[in-house]
Protein backbone atom coordinates (compact mmCIF):
# COMPACT_ATOMS: atom_id res chain seq x y z
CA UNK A 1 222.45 10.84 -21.62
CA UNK A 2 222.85 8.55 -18.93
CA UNK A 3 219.59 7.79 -17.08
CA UNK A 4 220.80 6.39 -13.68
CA UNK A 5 218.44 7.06 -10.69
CA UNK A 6 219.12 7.72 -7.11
CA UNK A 7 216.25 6.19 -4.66
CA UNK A 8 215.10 8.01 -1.66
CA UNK A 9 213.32 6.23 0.87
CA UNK A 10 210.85 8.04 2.62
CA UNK A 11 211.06 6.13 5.48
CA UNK A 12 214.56 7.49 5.89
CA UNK A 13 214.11 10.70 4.92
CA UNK A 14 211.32 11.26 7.50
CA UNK A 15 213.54 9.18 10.46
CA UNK A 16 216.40 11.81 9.41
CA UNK A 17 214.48 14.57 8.99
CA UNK A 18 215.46 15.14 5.34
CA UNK A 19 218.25 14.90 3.15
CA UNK A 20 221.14 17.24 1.65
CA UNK A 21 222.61 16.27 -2.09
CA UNK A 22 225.87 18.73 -2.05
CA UNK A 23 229.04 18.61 -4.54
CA UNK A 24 232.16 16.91 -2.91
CA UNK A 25 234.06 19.34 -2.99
CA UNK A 26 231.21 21.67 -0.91
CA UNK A 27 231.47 19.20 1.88
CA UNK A 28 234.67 18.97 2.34
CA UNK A 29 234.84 23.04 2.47
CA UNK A 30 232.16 22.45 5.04
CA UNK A 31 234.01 19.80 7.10
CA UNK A 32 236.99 21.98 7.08
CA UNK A 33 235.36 25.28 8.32
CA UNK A 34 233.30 23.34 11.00
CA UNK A 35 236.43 23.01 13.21
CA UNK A 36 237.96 26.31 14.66
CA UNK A 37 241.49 26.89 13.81
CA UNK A 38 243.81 28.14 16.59
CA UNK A 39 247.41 29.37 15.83
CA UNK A 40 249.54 29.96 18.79
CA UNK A 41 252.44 31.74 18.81
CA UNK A 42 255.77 33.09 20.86
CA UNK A 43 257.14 30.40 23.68
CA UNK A 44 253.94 27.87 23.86
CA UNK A 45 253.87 27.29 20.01
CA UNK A 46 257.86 26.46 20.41
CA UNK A 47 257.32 24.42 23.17
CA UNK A 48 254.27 22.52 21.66
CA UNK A 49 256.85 22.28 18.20
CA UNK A 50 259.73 20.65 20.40
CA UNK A 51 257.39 18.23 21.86
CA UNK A 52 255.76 17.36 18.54
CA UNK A 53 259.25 17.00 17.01
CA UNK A 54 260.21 14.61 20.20
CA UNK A 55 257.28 12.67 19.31
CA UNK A 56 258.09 12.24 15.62
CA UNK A 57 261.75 11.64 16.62
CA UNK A 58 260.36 8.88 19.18
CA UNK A 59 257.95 7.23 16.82
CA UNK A 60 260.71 6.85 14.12
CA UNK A 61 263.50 5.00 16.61
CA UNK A 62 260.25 2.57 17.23
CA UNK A 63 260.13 3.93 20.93
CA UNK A 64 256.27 4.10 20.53
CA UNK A 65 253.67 1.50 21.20
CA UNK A 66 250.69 0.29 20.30
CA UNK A 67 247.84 0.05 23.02
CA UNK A 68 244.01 -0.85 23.57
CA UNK A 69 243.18 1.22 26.23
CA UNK A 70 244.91 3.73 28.64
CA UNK A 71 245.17 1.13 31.17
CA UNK A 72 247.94 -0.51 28.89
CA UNK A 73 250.31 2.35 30.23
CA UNK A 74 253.25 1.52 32.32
């Protein structure tokens, strides 16, 4: 059996108020439920697909750019 150890320090564990040992695969369920999910439908969810596929379309003929900060905006 392997004997490896995992070292707490109490020092951090009191600054953090504790600490949570959970499987992978638990926190990712838990990251993924954490945000809300919205699904919209009828004319908005067509429009926000045609602007989404403009985007992709855009981003793919190089029309995009890379910036720092919004102030880099024409």
């Amino acid at each position: 059996m392997n004997n490896k150890k995992i070292v707490l320090l109490e020092k951090m564990v009191r600054r953090n108020r504790g600490v949570v040992v959970l499987p992978v695969q638990e926190y990712k369920r838990l990251c993924e439920s954490a945000m809300p999910n919205y699904y919209l439908t009828g004319r908005k969810a067509k429009e926000l697909d045609k602007l989404v596929e403009q985007g992709v379309e855009e981003y793919q003929r190089g029309k995009c750019k890379i910036i720092k900060s919004l102030a880099d905006l024409d």
